[in-house]
N, C-alpha and C. Protein backbone atom coordinates (compact mmCIF):
# COMPACT_ATOMS: atom_id res chain seq x y z
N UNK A 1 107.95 108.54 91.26
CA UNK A 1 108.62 109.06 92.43
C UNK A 1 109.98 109.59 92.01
N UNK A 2 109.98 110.96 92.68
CA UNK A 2 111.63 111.61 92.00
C UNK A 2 112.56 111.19 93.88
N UNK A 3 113.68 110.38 93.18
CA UNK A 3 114.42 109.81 93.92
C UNK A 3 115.39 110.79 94.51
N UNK A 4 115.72 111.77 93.79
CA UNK A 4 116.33 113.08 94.37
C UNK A 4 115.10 113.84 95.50
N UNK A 5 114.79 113.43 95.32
CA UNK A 5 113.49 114.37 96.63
C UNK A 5 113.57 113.88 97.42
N UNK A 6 113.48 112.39 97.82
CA UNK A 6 113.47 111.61 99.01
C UNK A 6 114.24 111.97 99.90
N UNK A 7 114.20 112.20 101.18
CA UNK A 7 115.09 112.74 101.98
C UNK A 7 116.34 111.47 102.04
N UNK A 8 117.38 112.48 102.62
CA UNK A 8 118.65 111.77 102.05
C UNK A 8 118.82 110.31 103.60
N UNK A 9 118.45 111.04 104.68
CA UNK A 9 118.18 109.85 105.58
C UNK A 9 117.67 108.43 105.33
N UNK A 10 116.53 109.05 105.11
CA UNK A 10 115.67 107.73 104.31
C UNK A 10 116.63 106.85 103.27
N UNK A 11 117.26 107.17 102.38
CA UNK A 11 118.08 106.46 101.67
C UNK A 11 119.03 105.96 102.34
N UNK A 12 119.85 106.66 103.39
CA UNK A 12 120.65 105.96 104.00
C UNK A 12 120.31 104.64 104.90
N UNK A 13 119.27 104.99 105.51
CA UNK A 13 117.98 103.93 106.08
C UNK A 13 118.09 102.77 105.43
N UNK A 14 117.59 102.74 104.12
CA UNK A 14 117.71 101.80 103.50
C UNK A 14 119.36 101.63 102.71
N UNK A 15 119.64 102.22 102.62
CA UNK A 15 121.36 101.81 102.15
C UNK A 15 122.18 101.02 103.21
N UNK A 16 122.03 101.45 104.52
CA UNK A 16 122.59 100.48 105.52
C UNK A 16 122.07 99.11 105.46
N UNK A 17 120.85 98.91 105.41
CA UNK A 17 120.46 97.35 105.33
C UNK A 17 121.08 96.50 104.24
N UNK A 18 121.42 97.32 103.12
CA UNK A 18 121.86 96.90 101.74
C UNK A 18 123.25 96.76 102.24
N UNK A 19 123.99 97.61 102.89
CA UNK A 19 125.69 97.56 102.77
C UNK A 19 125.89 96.22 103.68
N UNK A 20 124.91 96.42 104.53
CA UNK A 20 125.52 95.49 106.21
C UNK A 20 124.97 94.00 105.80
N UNK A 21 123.64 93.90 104.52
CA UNK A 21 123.61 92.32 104.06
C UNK A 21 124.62 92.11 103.62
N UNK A 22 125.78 92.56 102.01
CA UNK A 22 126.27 92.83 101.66
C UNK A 22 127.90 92.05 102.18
N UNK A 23 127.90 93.04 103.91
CA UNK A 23 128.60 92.30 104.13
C UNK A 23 128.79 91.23 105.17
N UNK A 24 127.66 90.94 105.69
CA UNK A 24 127.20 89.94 106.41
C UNK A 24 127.48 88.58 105.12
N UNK A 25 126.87 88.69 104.13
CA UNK A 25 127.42 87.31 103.45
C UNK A 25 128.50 86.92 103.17
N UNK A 26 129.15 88.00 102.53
CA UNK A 26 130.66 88.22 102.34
C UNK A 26 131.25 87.45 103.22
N UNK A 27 131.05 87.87 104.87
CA UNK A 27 131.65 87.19 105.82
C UNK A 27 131.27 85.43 105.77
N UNK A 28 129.90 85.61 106.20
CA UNK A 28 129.60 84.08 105.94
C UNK A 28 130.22 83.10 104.93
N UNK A 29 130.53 83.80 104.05
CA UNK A 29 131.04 82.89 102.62
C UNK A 29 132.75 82.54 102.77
N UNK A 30 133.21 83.63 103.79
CA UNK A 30 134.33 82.82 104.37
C UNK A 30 134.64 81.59 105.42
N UNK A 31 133.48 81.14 105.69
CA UNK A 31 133.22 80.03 106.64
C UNK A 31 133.48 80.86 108.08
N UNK A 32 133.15 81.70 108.22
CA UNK A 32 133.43 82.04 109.57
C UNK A 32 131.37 81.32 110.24
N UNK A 33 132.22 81.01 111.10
CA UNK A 33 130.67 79.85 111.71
C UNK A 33 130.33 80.77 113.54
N UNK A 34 131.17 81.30 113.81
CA UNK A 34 130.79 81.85 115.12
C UNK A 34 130.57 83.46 114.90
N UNK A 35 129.15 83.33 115.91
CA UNK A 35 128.45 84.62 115.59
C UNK A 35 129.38 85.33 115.95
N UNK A 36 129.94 85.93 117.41
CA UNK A 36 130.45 86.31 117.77
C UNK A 36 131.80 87.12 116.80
N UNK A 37 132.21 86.28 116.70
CA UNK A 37 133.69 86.39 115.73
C UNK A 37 132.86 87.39 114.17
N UNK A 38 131.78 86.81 114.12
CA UNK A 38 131.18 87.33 113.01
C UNK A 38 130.84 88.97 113.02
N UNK A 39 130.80 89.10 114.12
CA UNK A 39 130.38 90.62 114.60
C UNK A 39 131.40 91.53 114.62
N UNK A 40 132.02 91.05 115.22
CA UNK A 40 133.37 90.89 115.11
C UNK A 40 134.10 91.98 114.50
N UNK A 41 134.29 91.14 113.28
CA UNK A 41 134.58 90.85 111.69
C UNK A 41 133.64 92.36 111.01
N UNK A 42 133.07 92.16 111.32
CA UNK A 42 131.67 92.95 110.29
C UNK A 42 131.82 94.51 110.87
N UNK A 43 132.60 95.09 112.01
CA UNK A 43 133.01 96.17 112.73
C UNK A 43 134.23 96.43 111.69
N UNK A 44 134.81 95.71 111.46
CA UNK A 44 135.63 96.43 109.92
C UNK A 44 135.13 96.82 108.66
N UNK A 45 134.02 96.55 108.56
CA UNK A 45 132.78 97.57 107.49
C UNK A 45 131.89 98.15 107.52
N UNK A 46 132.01 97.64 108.92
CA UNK A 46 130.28 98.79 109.02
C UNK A 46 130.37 99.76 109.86
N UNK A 47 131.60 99.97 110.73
CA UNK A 47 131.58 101.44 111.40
C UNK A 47 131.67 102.18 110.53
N UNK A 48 131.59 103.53 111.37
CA UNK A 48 131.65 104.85 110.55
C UNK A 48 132.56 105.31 110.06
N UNK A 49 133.42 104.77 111.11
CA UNK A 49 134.60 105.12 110.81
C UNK A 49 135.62 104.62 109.67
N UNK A 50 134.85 103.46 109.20
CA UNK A 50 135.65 102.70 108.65
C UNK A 50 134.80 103.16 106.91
N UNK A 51 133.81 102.84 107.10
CA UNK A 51 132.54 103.57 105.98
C UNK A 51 133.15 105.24 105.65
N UNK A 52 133.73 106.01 106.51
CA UNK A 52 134.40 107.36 106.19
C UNK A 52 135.65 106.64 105.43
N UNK A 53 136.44 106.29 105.39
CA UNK A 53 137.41 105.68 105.05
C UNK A 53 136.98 105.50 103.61
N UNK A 54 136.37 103.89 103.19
CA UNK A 54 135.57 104.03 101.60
C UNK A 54 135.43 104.70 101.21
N UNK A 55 134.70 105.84 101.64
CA UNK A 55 133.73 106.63 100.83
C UNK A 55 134.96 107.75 100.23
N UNK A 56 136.02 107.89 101.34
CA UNK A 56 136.65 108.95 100.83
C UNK A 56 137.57 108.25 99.52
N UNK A 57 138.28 107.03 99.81
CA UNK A 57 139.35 106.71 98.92
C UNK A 57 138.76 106.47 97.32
N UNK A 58 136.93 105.94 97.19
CA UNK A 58 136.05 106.33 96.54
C UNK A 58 135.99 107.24 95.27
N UNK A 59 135.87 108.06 96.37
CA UNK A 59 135.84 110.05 96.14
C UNK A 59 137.33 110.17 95.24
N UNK A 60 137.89 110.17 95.83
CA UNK A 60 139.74 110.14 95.50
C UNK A 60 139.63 109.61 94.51
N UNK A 61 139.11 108.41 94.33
CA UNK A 61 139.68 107.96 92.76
C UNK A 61 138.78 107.73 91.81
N UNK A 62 138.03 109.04 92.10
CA UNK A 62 136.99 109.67 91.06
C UNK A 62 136.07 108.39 90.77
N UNK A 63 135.26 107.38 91.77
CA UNK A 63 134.76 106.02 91.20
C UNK A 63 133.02 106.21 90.93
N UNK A 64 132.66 107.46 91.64
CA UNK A 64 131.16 107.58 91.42
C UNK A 64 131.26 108.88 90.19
N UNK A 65 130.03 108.56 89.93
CA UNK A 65 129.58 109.26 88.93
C UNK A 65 128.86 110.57 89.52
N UNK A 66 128.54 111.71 88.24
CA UNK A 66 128.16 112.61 89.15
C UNK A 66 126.50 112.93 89.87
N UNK A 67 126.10 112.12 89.45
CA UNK A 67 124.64 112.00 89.68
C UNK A 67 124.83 111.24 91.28
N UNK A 68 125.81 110.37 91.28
CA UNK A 68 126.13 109.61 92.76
C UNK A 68 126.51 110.73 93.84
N UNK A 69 127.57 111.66 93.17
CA UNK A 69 127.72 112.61 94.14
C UNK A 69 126.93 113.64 94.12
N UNK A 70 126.23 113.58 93.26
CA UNK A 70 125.20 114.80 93.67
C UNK A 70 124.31 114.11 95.38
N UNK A 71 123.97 113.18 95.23
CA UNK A 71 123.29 111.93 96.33
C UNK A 71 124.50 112.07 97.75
N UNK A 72 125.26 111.96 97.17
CA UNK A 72 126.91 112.02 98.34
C UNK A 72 127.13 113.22 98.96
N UNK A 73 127.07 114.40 98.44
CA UNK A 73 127.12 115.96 98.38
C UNK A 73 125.83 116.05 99.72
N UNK A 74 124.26 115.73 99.25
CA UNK A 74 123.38 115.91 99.88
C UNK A 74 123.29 115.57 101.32
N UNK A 75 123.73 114.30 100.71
CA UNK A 75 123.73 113.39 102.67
C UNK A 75 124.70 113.86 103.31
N UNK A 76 125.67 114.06 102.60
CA UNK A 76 127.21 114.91 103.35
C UNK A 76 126.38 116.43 104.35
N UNK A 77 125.96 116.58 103.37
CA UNK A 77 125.75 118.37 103.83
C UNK A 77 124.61 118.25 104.36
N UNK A 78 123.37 117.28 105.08
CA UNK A 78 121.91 117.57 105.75
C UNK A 78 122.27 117.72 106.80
N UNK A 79 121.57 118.79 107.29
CA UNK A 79 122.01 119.15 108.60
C UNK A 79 121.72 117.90 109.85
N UNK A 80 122.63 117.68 110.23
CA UNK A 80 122.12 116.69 111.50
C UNK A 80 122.76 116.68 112.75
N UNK A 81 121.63 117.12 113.92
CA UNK A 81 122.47 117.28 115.72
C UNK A 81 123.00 116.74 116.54
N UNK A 82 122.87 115.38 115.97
CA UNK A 82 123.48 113.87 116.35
C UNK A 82 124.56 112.95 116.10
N UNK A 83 125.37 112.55 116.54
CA UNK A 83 125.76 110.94 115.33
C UNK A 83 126.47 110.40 117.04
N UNK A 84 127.11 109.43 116.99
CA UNK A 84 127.25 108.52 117.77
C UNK A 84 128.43 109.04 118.27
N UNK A 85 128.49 108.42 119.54
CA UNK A 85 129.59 109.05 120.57
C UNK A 85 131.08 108.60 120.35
N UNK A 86 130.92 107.45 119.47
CA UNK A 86 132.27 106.88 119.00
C UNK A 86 133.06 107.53 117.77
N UNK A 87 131.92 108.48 117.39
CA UNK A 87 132.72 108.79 116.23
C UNK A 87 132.65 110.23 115.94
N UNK A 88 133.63 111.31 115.49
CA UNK A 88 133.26 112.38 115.13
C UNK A 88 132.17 112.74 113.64
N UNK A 89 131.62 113.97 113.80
CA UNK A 89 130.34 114.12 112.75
C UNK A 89 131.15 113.84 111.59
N UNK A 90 132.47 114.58 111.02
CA UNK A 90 132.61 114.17 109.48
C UNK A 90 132.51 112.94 109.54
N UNK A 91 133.07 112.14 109.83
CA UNK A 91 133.01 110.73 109.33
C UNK A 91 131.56 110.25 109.45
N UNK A 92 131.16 110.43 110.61
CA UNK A 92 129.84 110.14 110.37
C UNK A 92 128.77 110.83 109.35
N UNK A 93 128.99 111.89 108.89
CA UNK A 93 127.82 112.33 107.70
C UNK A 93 128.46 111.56 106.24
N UNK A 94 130.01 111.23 105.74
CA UNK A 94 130.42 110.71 105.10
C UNK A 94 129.72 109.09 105.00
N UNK A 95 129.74 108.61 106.50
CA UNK A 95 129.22 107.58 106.47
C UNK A 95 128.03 107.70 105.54
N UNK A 96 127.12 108.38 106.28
CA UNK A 96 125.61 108.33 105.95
C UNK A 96 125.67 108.57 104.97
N UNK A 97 126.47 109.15 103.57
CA UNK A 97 126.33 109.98 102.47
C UNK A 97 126.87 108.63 101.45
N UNK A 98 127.48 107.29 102.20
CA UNK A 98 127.63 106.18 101.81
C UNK A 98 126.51 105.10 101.39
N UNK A 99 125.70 105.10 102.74
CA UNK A 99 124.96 104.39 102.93
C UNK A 99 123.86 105.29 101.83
N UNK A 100 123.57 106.38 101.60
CA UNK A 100 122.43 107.26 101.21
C UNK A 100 122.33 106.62 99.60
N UNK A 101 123.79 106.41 98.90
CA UNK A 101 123.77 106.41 97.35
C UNK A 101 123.87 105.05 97.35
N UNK A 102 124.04 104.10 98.58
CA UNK A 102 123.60 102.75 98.07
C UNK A 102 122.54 102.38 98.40
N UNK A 103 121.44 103.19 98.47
CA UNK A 103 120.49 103.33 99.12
C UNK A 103 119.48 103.79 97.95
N UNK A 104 120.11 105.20 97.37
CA UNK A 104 119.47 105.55 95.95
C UNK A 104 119.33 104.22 95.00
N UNK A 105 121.01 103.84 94.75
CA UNK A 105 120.94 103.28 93.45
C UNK A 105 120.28 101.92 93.48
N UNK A 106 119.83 101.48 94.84
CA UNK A 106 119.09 100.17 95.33
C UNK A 106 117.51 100.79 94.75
N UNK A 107 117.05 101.84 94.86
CA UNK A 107 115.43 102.67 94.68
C UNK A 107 115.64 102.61 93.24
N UNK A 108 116.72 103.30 92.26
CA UNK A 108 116.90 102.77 90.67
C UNK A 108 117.22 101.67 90.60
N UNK A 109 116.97 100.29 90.91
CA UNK A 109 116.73 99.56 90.67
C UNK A 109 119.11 99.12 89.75
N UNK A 110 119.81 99.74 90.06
CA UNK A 110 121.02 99.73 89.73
C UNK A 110 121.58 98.66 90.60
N UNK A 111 121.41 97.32 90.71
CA UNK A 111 121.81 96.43 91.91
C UNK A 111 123.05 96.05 91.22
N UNK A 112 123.90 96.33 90.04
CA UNK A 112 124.95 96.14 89.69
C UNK A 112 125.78 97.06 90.06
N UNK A 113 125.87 98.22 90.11
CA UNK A 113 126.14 99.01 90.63
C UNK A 113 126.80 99.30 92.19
N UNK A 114 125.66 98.79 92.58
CA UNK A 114 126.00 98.88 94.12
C UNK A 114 126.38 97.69 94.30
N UNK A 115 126.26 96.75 93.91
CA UNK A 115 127.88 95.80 93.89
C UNK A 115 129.24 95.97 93.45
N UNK A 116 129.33 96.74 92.46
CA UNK A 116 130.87 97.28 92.06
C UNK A 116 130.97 98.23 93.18
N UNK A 117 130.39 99.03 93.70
CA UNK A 117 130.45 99.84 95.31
C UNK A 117 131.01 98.45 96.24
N UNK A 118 130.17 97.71 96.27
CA UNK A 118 130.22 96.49 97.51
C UNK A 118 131.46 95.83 97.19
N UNK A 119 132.32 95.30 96.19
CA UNK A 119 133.42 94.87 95.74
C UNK A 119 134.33 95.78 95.89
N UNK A 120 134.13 97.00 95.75
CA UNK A 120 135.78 97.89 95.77
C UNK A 120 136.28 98.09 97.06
N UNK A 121 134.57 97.99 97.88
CA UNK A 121 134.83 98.10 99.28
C UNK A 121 135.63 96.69 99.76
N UNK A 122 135.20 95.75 99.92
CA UNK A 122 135.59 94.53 99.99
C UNK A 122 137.15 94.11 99.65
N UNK A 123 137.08 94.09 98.53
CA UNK A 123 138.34 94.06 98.06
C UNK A 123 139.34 95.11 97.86
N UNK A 124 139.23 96.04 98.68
CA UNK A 124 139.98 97.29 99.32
C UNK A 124 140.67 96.35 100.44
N UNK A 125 139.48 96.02 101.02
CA UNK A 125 140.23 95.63 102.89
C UNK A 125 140.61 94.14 102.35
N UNK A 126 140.55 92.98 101.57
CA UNK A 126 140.93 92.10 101.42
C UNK A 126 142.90 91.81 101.38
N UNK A 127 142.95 93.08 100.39
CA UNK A 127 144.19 92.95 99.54
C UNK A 127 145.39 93.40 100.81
């Protein structure tokens, strides 16, 4: 299977489940015990808005490779008529162009990878 073919949705599809476990434990591992609060919490990584944010400071400090942005480039640029009422489209195709290459490098089998993604993110908003 050529992983560049796969439509770039589909990767994001699966890249969101990967980012939002990711940081669903993260949270848990701080003892936070109420769901609520947990949801919370987890709206500081998983909006779009906030996912536009990463992806760009990312970008900025040259952290993907170019095979990643070739994956980043794609999902950025698929045409799409939609995204959510909370957020404007750039951020939201940025989003998706987030979720898309942790999404790829989860299909290459790169799960180190998309943890140094999952850590810079993390420990971006930590510090």
């Amino acid at each position: 299977m050529d992983l560049m073919e796969i439509n770039v949705l589909v990767l994001a599809y699966l890249g969101d489940t990967v980012y939002e476990n990711y940081i669903r434990r993260f949270l848990i591992k701080q003892s936070i015990n109420n769901v609520n609060y947990l949801q919370t919490k987890s709206i500081e990584y998983v909006s779009a808005k906030k996912q536009f944010i990463f992806i760009k400071d990312l970008i900025a400090d040259n952290f993907f490779t170019e095979e990643e942005l070739s994956v980043i480039k794609r999902a950025r640029n698929y045409k799409s008529s939609s995204h959510p009422k909370n957020c404007d489209i750039i951020s939201y195709k940025y989003a998706t162009a987030l979720e898309a290459v942790i999404g790829y490098l989860t299909l290459k089998k790169e799960d180190n990878r998309v943890k140094e993604i999952m850590e810079r993110i993390i420990g971006e908003n930590i510090c």
